[in-house]
PDB file of N, CA and C in Angstrom:
ATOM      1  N   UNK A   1      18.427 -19.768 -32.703  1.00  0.00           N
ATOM      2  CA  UNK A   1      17.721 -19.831 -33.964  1.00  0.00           C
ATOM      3  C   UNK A   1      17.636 -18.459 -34.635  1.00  0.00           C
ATOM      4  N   UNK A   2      18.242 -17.099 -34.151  1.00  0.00           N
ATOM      5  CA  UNK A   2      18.473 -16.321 -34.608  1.00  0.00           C
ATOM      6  C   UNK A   2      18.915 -15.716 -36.008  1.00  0.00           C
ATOM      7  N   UNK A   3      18.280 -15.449 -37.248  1.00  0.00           N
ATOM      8  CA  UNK A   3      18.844 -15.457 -38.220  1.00  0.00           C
ATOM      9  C   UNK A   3      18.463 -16.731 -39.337  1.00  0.00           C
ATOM     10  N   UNK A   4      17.938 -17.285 -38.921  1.00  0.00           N
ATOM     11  CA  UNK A   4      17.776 -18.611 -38.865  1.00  0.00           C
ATOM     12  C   UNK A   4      16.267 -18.212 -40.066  1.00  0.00           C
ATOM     13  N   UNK A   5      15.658 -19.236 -40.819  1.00  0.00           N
ATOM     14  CA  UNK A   5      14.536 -18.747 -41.691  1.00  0.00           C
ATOM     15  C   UNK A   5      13.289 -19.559 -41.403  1.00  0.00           C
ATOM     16  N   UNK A   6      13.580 -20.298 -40.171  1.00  0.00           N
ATOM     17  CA  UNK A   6      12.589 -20.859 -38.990  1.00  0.00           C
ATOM     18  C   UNK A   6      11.872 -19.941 -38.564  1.00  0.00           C
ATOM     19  N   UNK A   7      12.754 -18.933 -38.042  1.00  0.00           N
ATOM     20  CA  UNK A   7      12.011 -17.332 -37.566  1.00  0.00           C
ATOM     21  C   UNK A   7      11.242 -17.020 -38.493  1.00  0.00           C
ATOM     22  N   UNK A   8      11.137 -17.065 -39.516  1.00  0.00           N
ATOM     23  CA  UNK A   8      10.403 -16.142 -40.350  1.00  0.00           C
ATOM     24  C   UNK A   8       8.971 -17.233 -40.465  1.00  0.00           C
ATOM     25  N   UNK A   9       8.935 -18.190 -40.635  1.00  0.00           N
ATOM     26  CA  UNK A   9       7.777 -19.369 -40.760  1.00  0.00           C
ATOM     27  C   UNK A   9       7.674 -20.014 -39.605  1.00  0.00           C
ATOM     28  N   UNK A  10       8.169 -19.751 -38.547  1.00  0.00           N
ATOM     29  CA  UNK A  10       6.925 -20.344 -37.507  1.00  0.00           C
ATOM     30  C   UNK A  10       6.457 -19.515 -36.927  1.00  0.00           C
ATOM     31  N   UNK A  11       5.051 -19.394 -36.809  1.00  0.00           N
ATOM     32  CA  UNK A  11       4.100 -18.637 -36.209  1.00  0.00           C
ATOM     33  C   UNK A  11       3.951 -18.780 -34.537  1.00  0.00           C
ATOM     34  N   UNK A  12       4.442 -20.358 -34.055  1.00  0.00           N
ATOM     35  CA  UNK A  12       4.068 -20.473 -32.509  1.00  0.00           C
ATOM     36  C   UNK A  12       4.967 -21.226 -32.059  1.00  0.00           C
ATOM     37  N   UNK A  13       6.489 -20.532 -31.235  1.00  0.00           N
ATOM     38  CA  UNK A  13       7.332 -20.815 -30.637  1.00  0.00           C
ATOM     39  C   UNK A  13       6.813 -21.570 -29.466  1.00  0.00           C
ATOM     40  N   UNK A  14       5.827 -21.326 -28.895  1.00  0.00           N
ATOM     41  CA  UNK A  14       5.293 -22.310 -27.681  1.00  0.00           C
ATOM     42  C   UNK A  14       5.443 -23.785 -27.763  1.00  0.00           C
ATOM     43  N   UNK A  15       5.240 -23.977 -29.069  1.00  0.00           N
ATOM     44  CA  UNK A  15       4.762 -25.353 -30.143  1.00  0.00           C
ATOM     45  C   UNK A  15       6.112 -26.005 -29.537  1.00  0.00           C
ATOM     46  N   UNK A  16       7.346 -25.274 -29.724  1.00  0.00           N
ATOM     47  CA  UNK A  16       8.591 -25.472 -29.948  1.00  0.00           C
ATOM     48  C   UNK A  16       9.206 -25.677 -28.302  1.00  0.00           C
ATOM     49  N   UNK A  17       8.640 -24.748 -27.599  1.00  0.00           N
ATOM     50  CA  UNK A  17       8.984 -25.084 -26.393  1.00  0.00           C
ATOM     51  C   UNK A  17       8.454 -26.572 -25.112  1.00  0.00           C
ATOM     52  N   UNK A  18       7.494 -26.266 -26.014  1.00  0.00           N
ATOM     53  CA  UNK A  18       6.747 -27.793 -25.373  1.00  0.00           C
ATOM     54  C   UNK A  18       7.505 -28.812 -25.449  1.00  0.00           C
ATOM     55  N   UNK A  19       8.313 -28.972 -26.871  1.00  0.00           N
ATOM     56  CA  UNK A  19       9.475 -30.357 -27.072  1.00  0.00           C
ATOM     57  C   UNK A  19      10.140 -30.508 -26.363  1.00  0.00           C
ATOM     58  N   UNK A  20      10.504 -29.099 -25.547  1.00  0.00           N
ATOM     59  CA  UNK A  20      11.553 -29.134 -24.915  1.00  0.00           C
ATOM     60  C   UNK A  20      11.529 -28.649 -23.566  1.00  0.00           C
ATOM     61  N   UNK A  21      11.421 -28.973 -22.798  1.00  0.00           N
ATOM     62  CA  UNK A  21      10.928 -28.817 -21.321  1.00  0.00           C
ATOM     63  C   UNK A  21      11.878 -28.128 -20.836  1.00  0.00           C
ATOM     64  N   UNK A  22      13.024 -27.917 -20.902  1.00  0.00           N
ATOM     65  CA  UNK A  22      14.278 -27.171 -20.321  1.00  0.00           C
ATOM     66  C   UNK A  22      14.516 -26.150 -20.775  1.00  0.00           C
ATOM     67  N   UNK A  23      13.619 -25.748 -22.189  1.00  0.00           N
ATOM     68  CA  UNK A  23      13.975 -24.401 -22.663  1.00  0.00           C
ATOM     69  C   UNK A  23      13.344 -23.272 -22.086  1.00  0.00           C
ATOM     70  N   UNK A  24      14.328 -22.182 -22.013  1.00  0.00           N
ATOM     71  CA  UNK A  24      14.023 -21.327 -21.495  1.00  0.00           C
ATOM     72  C   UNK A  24      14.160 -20.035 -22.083  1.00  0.00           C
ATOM     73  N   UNK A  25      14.594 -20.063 -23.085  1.00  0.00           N
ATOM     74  CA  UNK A  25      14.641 -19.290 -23.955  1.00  0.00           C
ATOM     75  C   UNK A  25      14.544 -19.641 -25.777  1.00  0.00           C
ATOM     76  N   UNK A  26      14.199 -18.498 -26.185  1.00  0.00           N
ATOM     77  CA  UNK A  26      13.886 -19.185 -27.902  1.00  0.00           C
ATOM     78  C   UNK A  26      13.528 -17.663 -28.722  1.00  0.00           C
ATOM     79  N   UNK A  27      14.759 -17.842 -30.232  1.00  0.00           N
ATOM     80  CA  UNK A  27      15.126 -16.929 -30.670  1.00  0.00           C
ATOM     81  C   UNK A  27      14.707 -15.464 -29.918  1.00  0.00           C
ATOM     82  N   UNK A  28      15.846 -15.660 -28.923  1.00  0.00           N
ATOM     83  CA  UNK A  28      15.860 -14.545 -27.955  1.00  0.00           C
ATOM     84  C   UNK A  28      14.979 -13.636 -27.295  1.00  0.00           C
ATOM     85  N   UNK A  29      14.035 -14.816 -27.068  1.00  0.00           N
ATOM     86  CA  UNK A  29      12.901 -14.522 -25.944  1.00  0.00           C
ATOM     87  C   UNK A  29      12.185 -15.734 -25.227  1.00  0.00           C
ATOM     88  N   UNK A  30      11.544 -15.439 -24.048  1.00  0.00           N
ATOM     89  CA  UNK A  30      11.756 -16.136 -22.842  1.00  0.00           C
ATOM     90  C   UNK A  30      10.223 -17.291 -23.123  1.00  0.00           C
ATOM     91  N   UNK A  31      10.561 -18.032 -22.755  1.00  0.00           N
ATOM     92  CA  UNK A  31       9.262 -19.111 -22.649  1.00  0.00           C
ATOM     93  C   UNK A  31       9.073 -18.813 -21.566  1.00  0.00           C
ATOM     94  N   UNK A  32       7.678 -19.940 -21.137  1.00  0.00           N
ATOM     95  CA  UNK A  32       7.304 -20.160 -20.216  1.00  0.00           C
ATOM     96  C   UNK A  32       7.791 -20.982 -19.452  1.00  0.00           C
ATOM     97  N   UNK A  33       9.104 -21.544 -19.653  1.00  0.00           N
ATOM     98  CA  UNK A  33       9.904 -22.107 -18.659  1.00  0.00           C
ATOM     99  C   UNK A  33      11.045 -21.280 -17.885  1.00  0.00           C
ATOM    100  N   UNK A  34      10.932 -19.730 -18.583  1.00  0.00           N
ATOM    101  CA  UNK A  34      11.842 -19.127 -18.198  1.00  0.00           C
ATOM    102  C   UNK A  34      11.764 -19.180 -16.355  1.00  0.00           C
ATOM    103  N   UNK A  35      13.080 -18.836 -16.279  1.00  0.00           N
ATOM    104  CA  UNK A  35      13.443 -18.467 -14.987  1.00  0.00           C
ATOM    105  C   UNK A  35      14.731 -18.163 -14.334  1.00  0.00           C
ATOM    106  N   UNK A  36      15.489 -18.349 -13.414  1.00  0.00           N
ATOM    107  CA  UNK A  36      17.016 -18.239 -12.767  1.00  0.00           C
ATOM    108  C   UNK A  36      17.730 -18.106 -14.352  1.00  0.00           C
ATOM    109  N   UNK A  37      17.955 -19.781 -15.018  1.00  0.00           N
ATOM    110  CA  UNK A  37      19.159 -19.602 -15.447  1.00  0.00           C
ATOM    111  C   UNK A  37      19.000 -18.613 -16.717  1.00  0.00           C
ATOM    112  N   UNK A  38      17.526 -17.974 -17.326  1.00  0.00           N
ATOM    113  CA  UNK A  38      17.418 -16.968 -18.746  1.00  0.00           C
ATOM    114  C   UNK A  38      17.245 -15.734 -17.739  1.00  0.00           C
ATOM    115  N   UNK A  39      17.215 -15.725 -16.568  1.00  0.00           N
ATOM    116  CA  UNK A  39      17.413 -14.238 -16.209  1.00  0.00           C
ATOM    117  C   UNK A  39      18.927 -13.969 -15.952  1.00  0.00           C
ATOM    118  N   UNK A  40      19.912 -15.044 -15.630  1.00  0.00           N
ATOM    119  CA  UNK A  40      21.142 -14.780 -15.494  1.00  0.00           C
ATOM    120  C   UNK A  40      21.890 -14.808 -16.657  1.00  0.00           C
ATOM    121  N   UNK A  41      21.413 -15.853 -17.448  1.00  0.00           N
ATOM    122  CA  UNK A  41      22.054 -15.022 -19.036  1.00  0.00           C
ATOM    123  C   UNK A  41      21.923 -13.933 -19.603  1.00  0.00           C
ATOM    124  N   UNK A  42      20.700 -13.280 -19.113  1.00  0.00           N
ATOM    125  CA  UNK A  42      20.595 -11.624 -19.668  1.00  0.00           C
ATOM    126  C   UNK A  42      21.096 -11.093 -18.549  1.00  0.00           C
ATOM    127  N   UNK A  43      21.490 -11.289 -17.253  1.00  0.00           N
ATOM    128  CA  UNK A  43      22.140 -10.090 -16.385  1.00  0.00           C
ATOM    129  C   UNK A  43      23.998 -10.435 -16.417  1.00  0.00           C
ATOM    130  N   UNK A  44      24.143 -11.920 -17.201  1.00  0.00           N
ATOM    131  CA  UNK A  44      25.929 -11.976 -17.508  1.00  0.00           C
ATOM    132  C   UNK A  44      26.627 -10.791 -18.415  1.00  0.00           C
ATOM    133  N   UNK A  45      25.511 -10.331 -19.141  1.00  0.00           N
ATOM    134  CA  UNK A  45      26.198  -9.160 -20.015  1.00  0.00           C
ATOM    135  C   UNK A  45      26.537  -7.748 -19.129  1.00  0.00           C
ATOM    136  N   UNK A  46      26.288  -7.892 -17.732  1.00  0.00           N
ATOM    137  CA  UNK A  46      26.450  -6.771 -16.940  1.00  0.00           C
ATOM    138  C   UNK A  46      27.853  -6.787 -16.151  1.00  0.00           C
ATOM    139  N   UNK A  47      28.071  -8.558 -16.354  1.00  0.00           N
ATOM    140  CA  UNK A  47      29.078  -8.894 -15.193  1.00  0.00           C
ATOM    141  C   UNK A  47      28.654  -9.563 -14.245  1.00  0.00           C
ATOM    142  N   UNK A  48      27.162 -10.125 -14.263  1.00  0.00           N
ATOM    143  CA  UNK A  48      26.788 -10.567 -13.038  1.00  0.00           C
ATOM    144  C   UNK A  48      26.586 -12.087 -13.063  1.00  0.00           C
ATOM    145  N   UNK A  49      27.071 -12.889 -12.072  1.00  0.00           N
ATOM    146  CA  UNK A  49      28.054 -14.508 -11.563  1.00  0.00           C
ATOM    147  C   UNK A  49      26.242 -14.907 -11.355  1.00  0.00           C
ATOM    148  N   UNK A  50      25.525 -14.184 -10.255  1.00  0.00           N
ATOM    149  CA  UNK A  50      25.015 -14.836  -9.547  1.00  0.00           C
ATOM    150  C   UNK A  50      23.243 -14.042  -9.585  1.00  0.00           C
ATOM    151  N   UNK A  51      22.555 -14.537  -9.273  1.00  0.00           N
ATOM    152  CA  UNK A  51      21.182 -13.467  -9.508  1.00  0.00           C
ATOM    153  C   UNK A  51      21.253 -12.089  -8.443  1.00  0.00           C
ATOM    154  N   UNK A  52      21.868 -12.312  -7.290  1.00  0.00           N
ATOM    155  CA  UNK A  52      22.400 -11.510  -6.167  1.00  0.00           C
ATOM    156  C   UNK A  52      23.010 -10.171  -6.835  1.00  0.00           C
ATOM    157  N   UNK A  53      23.827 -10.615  -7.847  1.00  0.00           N
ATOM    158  CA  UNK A  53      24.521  -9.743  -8.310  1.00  0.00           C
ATOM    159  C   UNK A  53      24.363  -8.915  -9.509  1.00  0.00           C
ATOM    160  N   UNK A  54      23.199  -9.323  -9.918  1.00  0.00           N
ATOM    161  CA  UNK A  54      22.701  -8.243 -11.225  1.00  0.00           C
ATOM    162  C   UNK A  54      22.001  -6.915 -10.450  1.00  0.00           C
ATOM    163  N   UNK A  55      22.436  -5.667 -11.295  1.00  0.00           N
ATOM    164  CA  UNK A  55      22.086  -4.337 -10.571  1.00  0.00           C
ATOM    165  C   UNK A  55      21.136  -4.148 -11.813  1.00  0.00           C
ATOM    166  N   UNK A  56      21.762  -4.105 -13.242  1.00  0.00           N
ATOM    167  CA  UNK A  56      21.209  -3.989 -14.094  1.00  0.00           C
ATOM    168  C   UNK A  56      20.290  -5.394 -15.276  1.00  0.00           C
ATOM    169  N   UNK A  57      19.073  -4.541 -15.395  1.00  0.00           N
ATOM    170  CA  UNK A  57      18.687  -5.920 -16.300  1.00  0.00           C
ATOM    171  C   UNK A  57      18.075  -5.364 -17.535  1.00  0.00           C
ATOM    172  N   UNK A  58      18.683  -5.507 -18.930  1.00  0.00           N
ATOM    173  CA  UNK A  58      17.588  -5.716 -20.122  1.00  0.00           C
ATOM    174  C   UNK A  58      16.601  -6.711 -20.408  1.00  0.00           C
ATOM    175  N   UNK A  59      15.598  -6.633 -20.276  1.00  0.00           N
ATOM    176  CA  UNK A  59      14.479  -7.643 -21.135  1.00  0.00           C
ATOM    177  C   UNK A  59      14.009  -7.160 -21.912  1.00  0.00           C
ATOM    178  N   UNK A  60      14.036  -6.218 -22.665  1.00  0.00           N
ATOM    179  CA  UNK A  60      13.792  -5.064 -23.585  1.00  0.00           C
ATOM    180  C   UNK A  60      13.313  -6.127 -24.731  1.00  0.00           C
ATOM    181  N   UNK A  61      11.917  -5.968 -25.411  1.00  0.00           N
ATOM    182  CA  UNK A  61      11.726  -7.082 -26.317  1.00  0.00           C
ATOM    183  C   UNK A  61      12.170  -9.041 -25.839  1.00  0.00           C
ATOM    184  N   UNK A  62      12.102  -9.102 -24.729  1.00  0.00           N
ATOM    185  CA  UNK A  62      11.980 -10.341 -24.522  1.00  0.00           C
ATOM    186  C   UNK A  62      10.799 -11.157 -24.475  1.00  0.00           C
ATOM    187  N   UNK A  63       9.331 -11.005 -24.260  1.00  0.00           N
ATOM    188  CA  UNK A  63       8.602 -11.488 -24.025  1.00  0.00           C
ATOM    189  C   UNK A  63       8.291 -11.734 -22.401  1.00  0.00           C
ATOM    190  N   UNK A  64       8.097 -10.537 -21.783  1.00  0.00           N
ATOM    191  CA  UNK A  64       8.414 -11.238 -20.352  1.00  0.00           C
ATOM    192  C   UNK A  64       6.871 -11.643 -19.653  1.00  0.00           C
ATOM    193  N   UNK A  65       5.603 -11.646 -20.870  1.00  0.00           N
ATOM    194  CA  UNK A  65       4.454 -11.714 -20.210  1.00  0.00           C
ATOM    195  C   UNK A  65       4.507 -13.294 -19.896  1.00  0.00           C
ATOM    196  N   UNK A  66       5.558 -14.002 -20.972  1.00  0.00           N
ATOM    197  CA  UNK A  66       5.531 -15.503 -20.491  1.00  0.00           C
ATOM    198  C   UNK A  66       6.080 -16.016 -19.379  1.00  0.00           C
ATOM    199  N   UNK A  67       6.573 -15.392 -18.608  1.00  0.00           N
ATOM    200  CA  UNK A  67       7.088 -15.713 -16.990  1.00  0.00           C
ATOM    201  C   UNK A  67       5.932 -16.491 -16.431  1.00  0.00           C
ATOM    202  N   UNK A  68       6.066 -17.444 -16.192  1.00  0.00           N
ATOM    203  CA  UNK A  68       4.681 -17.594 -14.930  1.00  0.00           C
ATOM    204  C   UNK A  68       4.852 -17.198 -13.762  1.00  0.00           C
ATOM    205  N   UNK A  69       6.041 -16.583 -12.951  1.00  0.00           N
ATOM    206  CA  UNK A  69       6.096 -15.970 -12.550  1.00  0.00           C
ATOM    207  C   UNK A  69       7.031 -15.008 -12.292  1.00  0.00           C
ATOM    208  N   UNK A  70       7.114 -13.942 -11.213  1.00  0.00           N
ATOM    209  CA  UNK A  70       7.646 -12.974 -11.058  1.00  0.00           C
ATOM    210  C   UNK A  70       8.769 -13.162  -9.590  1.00  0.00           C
ATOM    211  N   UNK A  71       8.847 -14.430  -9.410  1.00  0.00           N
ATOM    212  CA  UNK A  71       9.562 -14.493  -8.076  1.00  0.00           C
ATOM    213  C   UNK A  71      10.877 -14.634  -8.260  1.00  0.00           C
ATOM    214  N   UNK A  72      11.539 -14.697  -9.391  1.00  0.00           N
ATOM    215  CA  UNK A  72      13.068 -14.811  -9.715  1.00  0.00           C
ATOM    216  C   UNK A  72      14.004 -13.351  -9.449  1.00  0.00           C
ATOM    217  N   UNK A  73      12.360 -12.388  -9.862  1.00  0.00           N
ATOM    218  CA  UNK A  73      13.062 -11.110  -9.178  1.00  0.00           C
ATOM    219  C   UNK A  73      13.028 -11.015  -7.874  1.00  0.00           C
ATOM    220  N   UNK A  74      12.647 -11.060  -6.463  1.00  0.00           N
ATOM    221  CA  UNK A  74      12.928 -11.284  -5.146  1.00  0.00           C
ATOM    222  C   UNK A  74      14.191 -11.677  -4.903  1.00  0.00           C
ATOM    223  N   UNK A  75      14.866 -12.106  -5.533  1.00  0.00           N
ATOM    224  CA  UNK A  75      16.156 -12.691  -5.870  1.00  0.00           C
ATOM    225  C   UNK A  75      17.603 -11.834  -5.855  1.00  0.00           C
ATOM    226  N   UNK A  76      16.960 -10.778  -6.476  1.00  0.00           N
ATOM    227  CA  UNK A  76      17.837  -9.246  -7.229  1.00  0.00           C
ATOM    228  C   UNK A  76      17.808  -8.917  -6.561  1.00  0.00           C
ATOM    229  N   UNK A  77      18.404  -8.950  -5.658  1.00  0.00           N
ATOM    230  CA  UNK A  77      18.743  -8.014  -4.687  1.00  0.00           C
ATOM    231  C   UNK A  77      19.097  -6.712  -4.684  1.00  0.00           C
ATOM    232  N   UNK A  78      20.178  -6.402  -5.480  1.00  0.00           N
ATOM    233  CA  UNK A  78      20.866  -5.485  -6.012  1.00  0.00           C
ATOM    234  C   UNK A  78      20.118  -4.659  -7.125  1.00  0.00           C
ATOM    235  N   UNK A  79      19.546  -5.425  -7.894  1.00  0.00           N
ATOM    236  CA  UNK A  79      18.530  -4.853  -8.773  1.00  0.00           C
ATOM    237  C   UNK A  79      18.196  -3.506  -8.797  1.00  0.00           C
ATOM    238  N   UNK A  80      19.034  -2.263  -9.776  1.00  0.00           N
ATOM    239  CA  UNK A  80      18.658  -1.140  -9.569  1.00  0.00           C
ATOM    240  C   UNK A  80      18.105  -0.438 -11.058  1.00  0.00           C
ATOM    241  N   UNK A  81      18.153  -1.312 -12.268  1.00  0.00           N
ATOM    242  CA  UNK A  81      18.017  -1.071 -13.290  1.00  0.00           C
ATOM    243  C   UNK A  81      17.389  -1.893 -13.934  1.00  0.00           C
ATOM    244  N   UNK A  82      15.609  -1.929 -14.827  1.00  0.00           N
ATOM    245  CA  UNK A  82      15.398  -3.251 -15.245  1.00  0.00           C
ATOM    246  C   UNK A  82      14.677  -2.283 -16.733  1.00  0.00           C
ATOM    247  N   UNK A  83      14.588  -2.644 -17.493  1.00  0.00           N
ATOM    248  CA  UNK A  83      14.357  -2.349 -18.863  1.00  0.00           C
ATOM    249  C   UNK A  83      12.946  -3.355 -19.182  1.00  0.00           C
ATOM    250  N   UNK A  84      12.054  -2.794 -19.358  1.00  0.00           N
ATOM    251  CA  UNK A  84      10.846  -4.055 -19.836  1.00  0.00           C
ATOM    252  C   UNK A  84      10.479  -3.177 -21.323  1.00  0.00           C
ATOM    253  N   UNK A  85      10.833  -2.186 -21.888  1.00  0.00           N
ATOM    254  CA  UNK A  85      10.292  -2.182 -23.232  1.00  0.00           C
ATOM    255  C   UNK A  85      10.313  -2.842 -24.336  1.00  0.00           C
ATOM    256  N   UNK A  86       9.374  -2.683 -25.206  1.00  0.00           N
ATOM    257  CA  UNK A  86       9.022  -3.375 -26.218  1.00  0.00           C
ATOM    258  C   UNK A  86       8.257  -4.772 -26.028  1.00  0.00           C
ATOM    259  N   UNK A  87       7.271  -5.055 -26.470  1.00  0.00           N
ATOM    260  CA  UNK A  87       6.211  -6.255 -26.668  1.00  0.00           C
ATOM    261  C   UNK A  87       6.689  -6.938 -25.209  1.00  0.00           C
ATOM    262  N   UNK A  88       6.465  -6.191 -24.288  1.00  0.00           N
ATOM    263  CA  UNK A  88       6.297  -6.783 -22.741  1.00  0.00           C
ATOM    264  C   UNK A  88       5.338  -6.396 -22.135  1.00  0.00           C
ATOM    265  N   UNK A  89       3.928  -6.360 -23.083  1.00  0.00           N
ATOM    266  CA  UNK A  89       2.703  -6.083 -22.865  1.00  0.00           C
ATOM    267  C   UNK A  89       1.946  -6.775 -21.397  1.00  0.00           C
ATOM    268  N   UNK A  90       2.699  -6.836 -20.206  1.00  0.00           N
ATOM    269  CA  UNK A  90       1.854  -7.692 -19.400  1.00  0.00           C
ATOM    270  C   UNK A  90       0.657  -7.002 -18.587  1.00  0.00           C
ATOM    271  N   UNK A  91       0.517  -5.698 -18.497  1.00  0.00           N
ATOM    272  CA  UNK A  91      -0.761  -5.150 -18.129  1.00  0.00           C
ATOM    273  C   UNK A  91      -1.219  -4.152 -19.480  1.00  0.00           C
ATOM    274  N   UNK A  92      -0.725  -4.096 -19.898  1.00  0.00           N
ATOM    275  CA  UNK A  92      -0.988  -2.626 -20.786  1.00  0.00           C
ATOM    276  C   UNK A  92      -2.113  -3.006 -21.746  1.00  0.00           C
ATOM    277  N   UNK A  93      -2.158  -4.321 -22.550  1.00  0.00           N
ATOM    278  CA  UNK A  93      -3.290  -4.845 -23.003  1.00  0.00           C
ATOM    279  C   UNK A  93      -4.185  -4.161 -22.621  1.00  0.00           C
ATOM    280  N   UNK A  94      -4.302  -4.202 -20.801  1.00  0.00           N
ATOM    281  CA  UNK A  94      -5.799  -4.354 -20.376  1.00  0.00           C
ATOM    282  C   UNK A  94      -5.888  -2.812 -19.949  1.00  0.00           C
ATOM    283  N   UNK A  95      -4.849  -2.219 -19.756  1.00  0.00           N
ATOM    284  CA  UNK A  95      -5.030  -0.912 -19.003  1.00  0.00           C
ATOM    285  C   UNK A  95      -5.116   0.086 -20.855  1.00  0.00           C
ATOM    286  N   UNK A  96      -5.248  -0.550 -21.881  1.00  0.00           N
ATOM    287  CA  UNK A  96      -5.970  -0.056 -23.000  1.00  0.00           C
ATOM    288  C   UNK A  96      -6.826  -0.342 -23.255  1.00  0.00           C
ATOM    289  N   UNK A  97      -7.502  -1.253 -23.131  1.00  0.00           N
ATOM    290  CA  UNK A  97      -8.986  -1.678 -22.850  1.00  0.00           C
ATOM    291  C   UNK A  97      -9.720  -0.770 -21.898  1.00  0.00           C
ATOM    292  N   UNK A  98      -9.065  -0.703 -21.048  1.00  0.00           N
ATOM    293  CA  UNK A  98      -9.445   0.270 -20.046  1.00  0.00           C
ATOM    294  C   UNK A  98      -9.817   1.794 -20.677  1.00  0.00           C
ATOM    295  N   UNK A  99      -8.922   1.878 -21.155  1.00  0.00           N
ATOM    296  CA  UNK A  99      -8.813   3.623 -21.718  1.00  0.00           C
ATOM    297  C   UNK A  99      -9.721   3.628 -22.617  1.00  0.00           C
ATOM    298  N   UNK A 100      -9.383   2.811 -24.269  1.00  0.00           N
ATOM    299  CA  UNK A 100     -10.768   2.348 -24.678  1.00  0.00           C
ATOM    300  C   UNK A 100     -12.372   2.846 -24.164  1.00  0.00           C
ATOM    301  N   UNK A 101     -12.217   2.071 -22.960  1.00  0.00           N
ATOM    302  CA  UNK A 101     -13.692   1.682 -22.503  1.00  0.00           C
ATOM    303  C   UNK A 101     -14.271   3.052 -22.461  1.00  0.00           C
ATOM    304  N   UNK A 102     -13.453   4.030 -21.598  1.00  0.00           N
ATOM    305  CA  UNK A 102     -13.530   5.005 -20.493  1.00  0.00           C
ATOM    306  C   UNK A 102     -13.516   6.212 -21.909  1.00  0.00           C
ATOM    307  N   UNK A 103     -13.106   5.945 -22.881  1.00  0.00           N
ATOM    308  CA  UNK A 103     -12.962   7.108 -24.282  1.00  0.00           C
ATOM    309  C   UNK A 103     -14.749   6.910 -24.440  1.00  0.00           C
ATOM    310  N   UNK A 104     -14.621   6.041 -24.737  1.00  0.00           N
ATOM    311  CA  UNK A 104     -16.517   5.366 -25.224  1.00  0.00           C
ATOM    312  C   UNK A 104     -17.200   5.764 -24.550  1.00  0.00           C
ATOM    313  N   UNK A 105     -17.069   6.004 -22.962  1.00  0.00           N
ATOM    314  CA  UNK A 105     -18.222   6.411 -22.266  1.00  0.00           C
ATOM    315  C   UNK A 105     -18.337   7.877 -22.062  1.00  0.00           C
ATOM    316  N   UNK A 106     -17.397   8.695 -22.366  1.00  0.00           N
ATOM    317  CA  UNK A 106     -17.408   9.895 -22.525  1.00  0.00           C
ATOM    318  C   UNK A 106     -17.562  10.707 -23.983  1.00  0.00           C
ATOM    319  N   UNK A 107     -17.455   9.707 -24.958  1.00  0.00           N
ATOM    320  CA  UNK A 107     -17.367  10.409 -26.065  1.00  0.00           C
ATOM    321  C   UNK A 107     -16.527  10.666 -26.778  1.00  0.00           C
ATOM    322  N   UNK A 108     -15.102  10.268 -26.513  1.00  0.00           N
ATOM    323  CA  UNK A 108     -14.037  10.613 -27.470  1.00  0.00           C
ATOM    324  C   UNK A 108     -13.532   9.468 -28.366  1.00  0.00           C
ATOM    325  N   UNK A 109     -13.406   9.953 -29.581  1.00  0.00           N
ATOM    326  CA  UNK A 109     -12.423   9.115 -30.572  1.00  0.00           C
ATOM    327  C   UNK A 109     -11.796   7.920 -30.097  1.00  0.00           C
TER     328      UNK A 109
END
């Protein structure tokens, strides 16, 4: 749906994934169904057949807080390169809340 002017007017891809129980990806980021086969489509651009065989991984702007989980990486064996920047906010939310908090109780800006 890339390019597409869907992107621009829908506000909640979730909405979209719900229809579809098998999706695992959507305008190039990961639902909550992600798993094996949207982590091996982003590690095929490396060369890699099999999850065994990805060394390198971009998720760079994928959305990866929607994983429910994290066990597809146990998998990677090889795994020596993984990229999580951009809006892959999965602790940082809170570890700014944190900072936040900890500015407030000392006094700073």
């Amino acid at each position: 749906m890339n390019q597409n002017p869907v992107v621009d007017n829908c506000t909640n891809f979730n909405t979209i994934a719900e229809l579809m129980p098998k999706c695992e990806i959507i305008n190039s980021t990961l639902t909550n169904k992600a798993g094996e086969w949207a982590m091996l489509f982003y590690g095929k651009s490396s060369g890699a057949e099999t999850l065994e065989q990805i060394e390198n991984l971009d998720l760079s702007f994928k959305c990866v807080r929607m994983l429910k989980s994290a066990e597809v990486f146990g998998k990677m064996t090889s795994l020596r390169k993984l990229d999580l920047s951009g809006h892959n906010d999965l602790f940082w939310d809170e570890a700014d809340e944190q900072i936040e908090k900890q500015k407030a109780t000392v006094g700073l800006p």
